[in-house]
N, C-alpha and C. Protein backbone atom coordinates (compact mmCIF):
# COMPACT_ATOMS: atom_id res chain seq x y z
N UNK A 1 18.77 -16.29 3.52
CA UNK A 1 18.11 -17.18 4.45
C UNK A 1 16.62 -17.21 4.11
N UNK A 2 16.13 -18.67 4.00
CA UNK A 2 14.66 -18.62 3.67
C UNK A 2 13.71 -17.61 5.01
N UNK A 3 12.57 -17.88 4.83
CA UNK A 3 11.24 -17.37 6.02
C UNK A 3 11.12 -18.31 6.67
N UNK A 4 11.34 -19.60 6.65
CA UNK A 4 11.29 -20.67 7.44
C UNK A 4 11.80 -20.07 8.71
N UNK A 5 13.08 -20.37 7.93
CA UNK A 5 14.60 -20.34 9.11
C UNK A 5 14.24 -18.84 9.59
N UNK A 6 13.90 -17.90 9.17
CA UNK A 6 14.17 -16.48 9.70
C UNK A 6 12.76 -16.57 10.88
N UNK A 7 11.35 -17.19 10.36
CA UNK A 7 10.52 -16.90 11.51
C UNK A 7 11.01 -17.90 12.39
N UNK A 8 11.56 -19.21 12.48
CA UNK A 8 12.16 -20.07 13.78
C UNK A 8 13.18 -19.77 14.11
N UNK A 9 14.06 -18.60 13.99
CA UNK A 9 15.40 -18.37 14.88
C UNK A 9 14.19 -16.89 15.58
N UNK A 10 13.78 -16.45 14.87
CA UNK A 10 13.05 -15.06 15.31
C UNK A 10 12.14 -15.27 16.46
N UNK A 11 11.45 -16.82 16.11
CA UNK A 11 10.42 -17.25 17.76
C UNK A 11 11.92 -17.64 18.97
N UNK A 12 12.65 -18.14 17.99
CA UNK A 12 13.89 -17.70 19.67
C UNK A 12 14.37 -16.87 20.03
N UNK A 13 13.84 -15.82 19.71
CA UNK A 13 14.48 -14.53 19.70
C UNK A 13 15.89 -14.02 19.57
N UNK A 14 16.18 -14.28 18.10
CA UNK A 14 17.14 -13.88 17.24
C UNK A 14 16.94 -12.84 17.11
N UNK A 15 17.63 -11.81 17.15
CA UNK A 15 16.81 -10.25 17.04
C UNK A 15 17.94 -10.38 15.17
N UNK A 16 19.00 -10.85 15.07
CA UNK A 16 19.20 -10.50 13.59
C UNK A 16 18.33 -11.08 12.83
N UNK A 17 17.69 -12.23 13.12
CA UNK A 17 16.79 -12.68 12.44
C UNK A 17 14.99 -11.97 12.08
N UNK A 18 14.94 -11.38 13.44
CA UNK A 18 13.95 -10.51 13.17
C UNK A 18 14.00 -8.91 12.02
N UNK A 19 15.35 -8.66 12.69
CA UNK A 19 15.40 -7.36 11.82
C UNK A 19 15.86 -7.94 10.25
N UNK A 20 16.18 -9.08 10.11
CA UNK A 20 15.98 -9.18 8.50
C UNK A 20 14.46 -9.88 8.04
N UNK A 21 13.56 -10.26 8.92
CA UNK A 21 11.95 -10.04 8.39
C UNK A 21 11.60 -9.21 7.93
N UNK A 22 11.94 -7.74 9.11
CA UNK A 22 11.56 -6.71 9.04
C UNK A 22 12.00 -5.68 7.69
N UNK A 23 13.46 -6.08 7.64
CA UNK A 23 13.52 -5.31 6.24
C UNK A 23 13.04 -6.14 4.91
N UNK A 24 13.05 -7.81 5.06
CA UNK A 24 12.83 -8.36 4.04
C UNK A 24 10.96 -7.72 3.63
N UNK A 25 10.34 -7.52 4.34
CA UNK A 25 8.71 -7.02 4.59
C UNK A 25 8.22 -5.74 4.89
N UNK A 26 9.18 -5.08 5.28
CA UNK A 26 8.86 -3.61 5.70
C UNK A 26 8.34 -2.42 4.48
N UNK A 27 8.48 -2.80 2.86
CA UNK A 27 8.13 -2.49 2.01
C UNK A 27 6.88 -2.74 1.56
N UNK A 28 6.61 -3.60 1.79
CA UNK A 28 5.46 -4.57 1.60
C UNK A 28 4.35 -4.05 2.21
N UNK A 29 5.01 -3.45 3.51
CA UNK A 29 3.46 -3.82 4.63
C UNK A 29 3.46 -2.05 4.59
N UNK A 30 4.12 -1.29 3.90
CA UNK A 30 4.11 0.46 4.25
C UNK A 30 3.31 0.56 2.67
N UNK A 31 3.60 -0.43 1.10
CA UNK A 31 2.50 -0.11 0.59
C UNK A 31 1.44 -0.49 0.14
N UNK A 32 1.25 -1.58 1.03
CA UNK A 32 -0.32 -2.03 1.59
C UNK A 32 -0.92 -0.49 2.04
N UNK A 33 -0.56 0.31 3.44
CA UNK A 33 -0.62 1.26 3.69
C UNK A 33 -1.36 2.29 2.88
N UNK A 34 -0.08 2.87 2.49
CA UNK A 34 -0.35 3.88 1.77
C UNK A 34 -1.12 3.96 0.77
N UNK A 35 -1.56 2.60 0.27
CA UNK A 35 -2.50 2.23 -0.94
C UNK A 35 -3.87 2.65 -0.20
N UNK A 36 -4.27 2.83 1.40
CA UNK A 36 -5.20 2.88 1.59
C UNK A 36 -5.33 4.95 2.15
N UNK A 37 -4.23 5.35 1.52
CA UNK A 37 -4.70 6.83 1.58
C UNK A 37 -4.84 6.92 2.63
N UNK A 38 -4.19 6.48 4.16
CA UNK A 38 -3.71 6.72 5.02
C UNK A 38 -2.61 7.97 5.58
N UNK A 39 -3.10 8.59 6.67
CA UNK A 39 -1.97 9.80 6.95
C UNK A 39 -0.77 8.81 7.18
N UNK A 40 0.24 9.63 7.09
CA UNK A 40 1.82 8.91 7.60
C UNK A 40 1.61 8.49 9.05
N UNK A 41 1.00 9.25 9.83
CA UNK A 41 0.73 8.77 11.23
C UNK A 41 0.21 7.51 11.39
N UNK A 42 -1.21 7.69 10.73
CA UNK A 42 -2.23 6.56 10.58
C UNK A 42 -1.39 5.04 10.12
N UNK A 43 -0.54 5.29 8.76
CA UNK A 43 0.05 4.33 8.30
C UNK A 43 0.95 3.83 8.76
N UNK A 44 1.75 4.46 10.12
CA UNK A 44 2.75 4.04 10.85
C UNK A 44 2.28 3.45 12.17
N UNK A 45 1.21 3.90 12.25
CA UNK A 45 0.89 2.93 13.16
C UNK A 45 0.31 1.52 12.96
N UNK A 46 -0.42 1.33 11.56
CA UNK A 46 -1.07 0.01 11.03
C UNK A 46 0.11 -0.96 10.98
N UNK A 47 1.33 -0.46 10.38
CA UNK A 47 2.43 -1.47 10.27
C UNK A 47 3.16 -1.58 11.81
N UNK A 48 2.95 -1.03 12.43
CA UNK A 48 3.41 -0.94 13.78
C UNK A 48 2.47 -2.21 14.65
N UNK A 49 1.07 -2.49 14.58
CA UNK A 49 0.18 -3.24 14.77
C UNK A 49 0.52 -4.24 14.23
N UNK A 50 0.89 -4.38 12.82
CA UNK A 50 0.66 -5.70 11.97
C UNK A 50 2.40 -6.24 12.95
N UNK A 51 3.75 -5.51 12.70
CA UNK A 51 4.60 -6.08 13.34
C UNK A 51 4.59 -6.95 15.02
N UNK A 52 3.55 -6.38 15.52
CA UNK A 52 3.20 -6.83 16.75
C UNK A 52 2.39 -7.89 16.59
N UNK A 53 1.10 -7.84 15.75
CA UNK A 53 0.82 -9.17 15.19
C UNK A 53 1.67 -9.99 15.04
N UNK A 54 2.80 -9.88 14.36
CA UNK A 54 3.40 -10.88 13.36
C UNK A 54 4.47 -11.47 14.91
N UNK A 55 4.63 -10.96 15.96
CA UNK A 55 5.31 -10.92 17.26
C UNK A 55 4.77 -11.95 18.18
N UNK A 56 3.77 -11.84 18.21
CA UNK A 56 2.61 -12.56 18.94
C UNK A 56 1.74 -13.88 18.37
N UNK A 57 2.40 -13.55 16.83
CA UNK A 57 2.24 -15.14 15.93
C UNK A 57 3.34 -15.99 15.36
N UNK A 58 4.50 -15.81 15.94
CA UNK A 58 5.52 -15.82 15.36
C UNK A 58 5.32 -17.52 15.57
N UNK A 59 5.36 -18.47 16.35
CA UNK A 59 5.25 -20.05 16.75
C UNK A 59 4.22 -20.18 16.40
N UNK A 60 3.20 -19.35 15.92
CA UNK A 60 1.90 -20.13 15.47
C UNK A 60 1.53 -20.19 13.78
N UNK A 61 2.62 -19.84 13.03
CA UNK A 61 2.42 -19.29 11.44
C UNK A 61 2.65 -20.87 11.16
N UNK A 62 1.85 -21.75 10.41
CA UNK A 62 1.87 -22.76 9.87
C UNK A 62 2.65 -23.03 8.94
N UNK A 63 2.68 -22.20 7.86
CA UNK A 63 2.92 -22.14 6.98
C UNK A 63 4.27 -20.82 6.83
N UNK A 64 5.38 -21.39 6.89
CA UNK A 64 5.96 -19.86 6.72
C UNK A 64 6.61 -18.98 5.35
N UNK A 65 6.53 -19.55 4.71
CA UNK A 65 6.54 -19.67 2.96
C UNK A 65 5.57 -18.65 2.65
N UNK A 66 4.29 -18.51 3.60
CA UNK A 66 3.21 -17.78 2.98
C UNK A 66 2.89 -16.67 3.56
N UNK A 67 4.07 -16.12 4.34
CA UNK A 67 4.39 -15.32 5.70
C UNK A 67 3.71 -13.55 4.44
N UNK A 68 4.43 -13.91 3.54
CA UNK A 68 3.87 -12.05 2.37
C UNK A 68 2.36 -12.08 2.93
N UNK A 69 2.06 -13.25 2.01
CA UNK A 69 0.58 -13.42 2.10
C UNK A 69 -0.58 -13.06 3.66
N UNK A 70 0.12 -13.51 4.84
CA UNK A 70 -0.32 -13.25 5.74
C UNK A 70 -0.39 -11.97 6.58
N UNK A 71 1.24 -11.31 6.20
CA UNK A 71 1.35 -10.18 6.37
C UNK A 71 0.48 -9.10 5.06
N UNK A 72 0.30 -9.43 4.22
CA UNK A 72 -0.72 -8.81 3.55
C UNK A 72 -1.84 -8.45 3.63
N UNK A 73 -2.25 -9.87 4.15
CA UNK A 73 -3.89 -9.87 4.42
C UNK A 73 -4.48 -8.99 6.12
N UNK A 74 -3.40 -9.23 6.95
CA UNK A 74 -3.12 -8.59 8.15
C UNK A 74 -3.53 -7.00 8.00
N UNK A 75 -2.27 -6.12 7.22
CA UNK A 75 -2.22 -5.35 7.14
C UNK A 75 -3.33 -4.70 6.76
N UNK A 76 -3.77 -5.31 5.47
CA UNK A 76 -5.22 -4.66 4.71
C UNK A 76 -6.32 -4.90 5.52
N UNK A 77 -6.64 -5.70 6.97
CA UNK A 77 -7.09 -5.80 7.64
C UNK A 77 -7.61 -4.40 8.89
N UNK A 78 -5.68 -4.13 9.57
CA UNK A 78 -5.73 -3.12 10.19
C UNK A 78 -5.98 -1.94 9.26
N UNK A 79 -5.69 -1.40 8.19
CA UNK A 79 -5.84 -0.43 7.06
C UNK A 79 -7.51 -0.15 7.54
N UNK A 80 -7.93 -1.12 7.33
CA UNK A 80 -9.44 -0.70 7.41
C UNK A 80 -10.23 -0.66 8.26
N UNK A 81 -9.70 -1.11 9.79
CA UNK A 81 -9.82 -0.86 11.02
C UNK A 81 -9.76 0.49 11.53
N UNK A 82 -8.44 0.85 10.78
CA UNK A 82 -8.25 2.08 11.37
C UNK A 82 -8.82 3.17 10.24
N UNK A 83 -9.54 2.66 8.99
CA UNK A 83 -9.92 3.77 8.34
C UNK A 83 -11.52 3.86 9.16
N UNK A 84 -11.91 2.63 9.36
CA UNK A 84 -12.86 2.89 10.30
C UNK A 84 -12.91 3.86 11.47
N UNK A 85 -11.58 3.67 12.00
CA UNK A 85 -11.58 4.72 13.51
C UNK A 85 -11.56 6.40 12.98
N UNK A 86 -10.75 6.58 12.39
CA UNK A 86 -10.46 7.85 11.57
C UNK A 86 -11.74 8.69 11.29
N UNK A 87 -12.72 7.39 10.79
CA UNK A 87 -14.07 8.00 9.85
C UNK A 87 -14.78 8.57 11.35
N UNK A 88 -14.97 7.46 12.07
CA UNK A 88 -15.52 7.86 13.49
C UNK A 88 -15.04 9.49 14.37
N UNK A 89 -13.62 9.61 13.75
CA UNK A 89 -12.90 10.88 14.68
C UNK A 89 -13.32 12.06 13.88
N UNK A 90 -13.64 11.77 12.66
CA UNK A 90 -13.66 12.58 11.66
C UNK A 90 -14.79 13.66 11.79
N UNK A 91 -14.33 15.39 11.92
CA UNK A 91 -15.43 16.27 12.06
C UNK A 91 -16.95 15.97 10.94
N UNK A 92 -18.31 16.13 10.58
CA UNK A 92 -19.02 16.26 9.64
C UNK A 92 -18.92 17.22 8.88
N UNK A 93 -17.49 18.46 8.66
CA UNK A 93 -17.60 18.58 7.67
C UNK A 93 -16.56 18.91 6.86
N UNK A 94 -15.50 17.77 7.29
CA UNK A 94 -14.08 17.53 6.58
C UNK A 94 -14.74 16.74 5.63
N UNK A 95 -13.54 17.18 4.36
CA UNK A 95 -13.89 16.58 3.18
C UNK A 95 -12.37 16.00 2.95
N UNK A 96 -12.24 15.07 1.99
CA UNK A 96 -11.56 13.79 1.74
C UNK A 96 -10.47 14.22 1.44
N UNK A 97 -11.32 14.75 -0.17
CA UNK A 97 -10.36 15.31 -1.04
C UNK A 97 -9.89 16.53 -1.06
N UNK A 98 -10.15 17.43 -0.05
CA UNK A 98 -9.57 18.87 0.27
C UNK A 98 -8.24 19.26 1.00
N UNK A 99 -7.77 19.55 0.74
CA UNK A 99 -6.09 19.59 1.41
C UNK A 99 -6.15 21.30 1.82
N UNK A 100 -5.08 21.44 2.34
CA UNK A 100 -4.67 23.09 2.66
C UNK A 100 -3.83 23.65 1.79
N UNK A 101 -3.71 24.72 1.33
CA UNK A 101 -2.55 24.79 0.34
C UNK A 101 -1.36 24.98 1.07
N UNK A 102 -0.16 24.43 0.84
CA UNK A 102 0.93 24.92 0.87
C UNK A 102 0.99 26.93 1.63
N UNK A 103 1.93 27.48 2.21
CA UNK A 103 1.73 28.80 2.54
C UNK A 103 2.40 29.50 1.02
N UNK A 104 1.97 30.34 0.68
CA UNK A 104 2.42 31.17 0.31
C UNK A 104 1.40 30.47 -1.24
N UNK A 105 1.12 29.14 -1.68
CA UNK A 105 0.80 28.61 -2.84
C UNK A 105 -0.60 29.18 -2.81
N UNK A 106 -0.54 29.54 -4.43
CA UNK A 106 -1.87 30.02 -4.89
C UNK A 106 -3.43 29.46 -4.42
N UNK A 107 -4.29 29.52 -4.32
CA UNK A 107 -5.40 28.41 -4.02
C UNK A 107 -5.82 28.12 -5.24
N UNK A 108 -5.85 28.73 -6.44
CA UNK A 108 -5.89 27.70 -7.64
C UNK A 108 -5.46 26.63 -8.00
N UNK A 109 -4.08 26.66 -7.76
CA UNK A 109 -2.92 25.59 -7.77
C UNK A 109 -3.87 24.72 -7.03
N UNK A 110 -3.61 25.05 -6.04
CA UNK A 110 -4.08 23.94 -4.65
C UNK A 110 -5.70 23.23 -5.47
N UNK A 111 -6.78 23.87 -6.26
CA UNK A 111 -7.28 23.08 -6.12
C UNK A 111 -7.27 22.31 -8.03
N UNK A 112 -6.69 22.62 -8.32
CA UNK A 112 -6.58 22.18 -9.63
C UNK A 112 -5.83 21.23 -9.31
N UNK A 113 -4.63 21.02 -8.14
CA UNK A 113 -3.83 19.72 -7.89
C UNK A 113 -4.90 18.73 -7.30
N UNK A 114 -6.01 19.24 -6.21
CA UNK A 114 -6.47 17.96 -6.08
C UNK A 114 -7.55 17.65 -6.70
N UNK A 115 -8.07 18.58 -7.83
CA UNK A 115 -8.90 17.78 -8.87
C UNK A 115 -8.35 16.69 -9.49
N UNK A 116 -7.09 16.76 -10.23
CA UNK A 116 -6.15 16.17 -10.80
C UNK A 116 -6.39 14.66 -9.81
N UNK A 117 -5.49 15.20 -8.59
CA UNK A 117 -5.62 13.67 -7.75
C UNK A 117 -7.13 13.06 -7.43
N UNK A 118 -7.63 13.76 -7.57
CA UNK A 118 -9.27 13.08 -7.29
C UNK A 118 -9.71 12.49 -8.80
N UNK A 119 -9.38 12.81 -9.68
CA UNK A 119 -9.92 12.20 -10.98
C UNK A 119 -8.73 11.04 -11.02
N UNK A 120 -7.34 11.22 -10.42
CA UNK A 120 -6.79 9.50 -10.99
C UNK A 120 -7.41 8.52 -10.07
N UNK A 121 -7.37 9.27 -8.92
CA UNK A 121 -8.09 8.17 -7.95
C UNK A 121 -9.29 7.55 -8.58
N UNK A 122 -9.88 8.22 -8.63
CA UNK A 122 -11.76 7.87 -9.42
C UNK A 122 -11.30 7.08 -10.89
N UNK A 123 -9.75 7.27 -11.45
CA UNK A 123 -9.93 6.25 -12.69
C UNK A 123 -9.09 4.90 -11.98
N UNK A 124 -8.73 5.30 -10.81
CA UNK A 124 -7.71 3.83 -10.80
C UNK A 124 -8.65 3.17 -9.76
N UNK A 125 -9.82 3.60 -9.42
CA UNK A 125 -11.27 2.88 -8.66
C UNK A 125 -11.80 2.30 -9.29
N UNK A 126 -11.55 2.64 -11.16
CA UNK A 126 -12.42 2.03 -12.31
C UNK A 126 -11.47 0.67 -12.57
N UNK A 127 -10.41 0.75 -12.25
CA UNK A 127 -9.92 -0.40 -13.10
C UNK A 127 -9.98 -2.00 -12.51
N UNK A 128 -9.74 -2.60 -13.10
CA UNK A 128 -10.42 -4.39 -12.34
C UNK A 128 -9.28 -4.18 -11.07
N UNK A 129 -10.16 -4.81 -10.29
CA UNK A 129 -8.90 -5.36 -8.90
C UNK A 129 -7.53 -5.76 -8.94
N UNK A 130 -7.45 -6.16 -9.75
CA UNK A 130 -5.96 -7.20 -9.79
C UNK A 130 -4.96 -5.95 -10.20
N UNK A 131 -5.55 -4.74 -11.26
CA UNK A 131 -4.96 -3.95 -11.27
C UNK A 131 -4.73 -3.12 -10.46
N UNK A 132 -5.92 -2.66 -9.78
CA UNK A 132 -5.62 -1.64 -8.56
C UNK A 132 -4.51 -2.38 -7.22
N UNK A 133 -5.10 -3.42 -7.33
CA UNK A 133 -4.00 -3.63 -6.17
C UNK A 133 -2.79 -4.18 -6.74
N UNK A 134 -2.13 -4.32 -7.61
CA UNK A 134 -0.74 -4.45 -8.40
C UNK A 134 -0.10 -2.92 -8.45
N UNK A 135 -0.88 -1.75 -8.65
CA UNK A 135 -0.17 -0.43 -8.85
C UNK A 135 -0.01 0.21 -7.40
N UNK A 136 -1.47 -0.32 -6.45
CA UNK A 136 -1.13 0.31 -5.35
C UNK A 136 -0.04 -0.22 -4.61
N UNK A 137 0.23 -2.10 -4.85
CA UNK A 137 1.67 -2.33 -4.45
C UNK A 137 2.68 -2.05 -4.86
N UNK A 138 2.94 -1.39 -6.10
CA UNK A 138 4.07 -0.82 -6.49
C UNK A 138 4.29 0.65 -6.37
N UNK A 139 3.54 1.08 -5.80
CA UNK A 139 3.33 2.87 -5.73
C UNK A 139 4.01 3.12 -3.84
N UNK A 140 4.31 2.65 -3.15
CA UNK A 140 5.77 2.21 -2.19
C UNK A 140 6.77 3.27 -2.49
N UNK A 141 7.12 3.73 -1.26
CA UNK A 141 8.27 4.19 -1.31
C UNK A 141 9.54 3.80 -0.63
N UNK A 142 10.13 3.16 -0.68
CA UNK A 142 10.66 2.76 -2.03
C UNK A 142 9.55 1.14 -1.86
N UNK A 143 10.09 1.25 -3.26
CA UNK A 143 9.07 0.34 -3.99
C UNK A 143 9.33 -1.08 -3.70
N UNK A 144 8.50 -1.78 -2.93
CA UNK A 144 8.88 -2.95 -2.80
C UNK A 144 9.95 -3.70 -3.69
N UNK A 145 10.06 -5.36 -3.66
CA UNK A 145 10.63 -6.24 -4.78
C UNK A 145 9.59 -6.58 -5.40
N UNK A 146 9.98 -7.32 -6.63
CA UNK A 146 8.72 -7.96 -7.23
C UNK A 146 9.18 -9.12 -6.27
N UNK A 147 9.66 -9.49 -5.95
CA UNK A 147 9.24 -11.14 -4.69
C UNK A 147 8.17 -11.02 -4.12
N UNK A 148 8.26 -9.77 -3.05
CA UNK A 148 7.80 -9.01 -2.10
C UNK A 148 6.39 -9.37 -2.94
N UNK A 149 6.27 -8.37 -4.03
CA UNK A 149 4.76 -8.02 -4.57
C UNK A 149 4.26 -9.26 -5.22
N UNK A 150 4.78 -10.02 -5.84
CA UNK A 150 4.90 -11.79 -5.80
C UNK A 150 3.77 -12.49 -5.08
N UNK A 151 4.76 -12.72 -3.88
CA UNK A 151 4.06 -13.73 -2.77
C UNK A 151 3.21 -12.51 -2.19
N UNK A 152 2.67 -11.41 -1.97
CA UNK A 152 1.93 -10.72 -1.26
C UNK A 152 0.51 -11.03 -2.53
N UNK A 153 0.70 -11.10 -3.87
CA UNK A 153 -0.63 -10.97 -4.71
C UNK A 153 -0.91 -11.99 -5.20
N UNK A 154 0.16 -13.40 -4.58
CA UNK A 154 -0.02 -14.52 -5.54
C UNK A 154 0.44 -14.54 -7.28
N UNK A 155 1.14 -13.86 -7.23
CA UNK A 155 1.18 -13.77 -9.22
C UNK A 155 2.79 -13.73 -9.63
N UNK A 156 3.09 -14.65 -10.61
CA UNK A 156 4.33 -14.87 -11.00
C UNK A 156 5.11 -13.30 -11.30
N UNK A 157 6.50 -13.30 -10.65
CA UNK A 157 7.12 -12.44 -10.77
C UNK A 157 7.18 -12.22 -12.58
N UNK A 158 7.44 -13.25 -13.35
CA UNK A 158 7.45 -12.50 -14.71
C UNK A 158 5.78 -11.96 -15.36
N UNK A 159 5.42 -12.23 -14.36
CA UNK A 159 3.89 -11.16 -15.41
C UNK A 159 3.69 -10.00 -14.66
N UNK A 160 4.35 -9.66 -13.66
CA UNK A 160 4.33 -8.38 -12.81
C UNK A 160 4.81 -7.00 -13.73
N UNK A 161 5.70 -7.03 -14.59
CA UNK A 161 5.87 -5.87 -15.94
C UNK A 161 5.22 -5.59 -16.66
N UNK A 162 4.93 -6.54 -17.54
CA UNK A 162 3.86 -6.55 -18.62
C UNK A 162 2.45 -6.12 -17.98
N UNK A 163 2.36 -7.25 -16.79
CA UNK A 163 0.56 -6.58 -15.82
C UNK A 163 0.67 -5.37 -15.78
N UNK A 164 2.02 -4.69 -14.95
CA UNK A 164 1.85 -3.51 -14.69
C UNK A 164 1.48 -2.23 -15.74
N UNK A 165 2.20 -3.03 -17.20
CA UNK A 165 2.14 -2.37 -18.48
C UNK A 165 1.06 -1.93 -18.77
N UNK A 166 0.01 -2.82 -18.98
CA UNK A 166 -1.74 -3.38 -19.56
C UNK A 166 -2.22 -1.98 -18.50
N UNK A 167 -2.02 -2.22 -16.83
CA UNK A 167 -2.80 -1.74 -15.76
C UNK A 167 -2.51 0.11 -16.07
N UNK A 168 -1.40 0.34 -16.34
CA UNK A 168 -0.88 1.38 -16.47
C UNK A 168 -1.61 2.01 -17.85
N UNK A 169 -1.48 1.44 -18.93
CA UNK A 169 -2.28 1.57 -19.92
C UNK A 169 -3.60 1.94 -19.71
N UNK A 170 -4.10 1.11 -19.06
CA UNK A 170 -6.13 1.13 -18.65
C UNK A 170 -6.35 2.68 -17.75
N UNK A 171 -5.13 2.69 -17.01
CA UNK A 171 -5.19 4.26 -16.22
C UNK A 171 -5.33 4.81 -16.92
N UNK A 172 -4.62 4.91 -17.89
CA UNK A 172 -3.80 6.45 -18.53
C UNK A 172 -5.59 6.37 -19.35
N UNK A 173 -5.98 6.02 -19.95
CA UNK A 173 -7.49 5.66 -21.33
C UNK A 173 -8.18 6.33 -19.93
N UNK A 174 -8.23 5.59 -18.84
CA UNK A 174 -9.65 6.53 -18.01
C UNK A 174 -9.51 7.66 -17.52
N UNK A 175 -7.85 7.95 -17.06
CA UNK A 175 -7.75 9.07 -17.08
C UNK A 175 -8.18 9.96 -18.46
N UNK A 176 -7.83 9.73 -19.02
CA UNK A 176 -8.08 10.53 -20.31
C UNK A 176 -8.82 10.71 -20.72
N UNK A 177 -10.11 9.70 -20.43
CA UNK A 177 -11.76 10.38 -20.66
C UNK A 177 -12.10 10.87 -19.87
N UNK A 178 -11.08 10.84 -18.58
CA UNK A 178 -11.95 11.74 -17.35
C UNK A 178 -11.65 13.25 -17.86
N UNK A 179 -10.95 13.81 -18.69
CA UNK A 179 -10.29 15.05 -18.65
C UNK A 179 -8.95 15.23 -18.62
N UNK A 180 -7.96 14.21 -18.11
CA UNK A 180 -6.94 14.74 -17.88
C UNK A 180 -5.93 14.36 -19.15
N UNK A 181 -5.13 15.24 -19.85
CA UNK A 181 -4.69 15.73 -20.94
C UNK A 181 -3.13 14.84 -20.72
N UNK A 182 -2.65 14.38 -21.69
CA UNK A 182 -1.30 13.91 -21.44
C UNK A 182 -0.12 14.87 -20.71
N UNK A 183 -0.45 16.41 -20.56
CA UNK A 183 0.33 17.21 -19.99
C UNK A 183 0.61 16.82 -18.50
N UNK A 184 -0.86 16.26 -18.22
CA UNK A 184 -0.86 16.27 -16.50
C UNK A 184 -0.69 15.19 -16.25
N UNK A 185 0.22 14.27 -16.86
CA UNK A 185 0.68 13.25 -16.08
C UNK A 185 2.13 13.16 -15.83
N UNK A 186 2.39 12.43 -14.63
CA UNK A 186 3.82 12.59 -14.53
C UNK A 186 4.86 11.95 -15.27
């Protein structure tokens, strides 16, 4: 069933019609999310917001063909609303990139893992936009569709492999002048 038909049976409150939005998009809008290094809490509630958005706009979406797109732009909206609130809750002297270790895990481990994650972050901050946000939409658990990642980035499903190829490539080179050795990647 197209998005047409699914958001106009859904403003009549079709609830099968809603819950197949919801799974057709529910990938989509968790790795928008998580692309923004959001707690699971934090990130369950942004898509929790954006669904209520999308509830409260359901007769007013013009366009429903472009429903990814809107739910995209939505999401990355609340993402940063609430990274705003977070920053506000946030003690002065929590740090970003510091985690707790695991019990019983070494504190070496612990911080050699988040050097590691702090240097891909810092190389996948280097790479052009189109890339960062193509890997952070595919970095999902589970991983969106390419439809999904498609109509959410504007970009033909057949250059979504190869992009990802090039983008993946450009990581791995900055990772690799940052320090990190082909051992430490997954």
């Amino acid at each position: 069933m197209d998005t047409t038909t699914l958001l106009s049976a859904a403003a009549r409150g079709d609830q099968a019609a809603w819950e197949a939005l919801v799974e057709r998009y529910a990938s989509l809008l968790w790795s928008i999310a998580r692309a923004y290094r959001l707690s699971e809490a934090d990130a369950a509630d942004v898509v929790q917001t954006v669904w209520l958005k999308l509830v409260e706009n359901l007769g007013r979406i013009k366009d429903p063909e472009r429903l990814p797109g809107w739910l995209g732009t939505t999401t990355r909206h609340e993402c940063l609303r609430q990274l705003r609130r977070v920053e506000r809750e946030r003690p002065a002297d929590d740090h970003v990139w510091q985690s707790e270790p695991a019990p019983g895990e070494a504190v070496d481990a612990a911080l050699l893992l988040n050097e590691r994650d702090a240097t891909l972050w810092r190389a996948l901050a280097a790479l052009p936009e189109h890339c960062r946000r193509l890997l952070r939409a595919l970095m999902a658990t589970p991983p969106p569709s390419y439809a999904a990642v498609s109509a959410a980035l504007d970009m033909p499903i057949g250059s979504i492999g190869p992009t990802r190829q090039r983008c993946l490539g450009r990581l791995r080179e900055r990772a690799g002048a940052a320090g990190l050795g082909t051992e430490d990647r997954a």
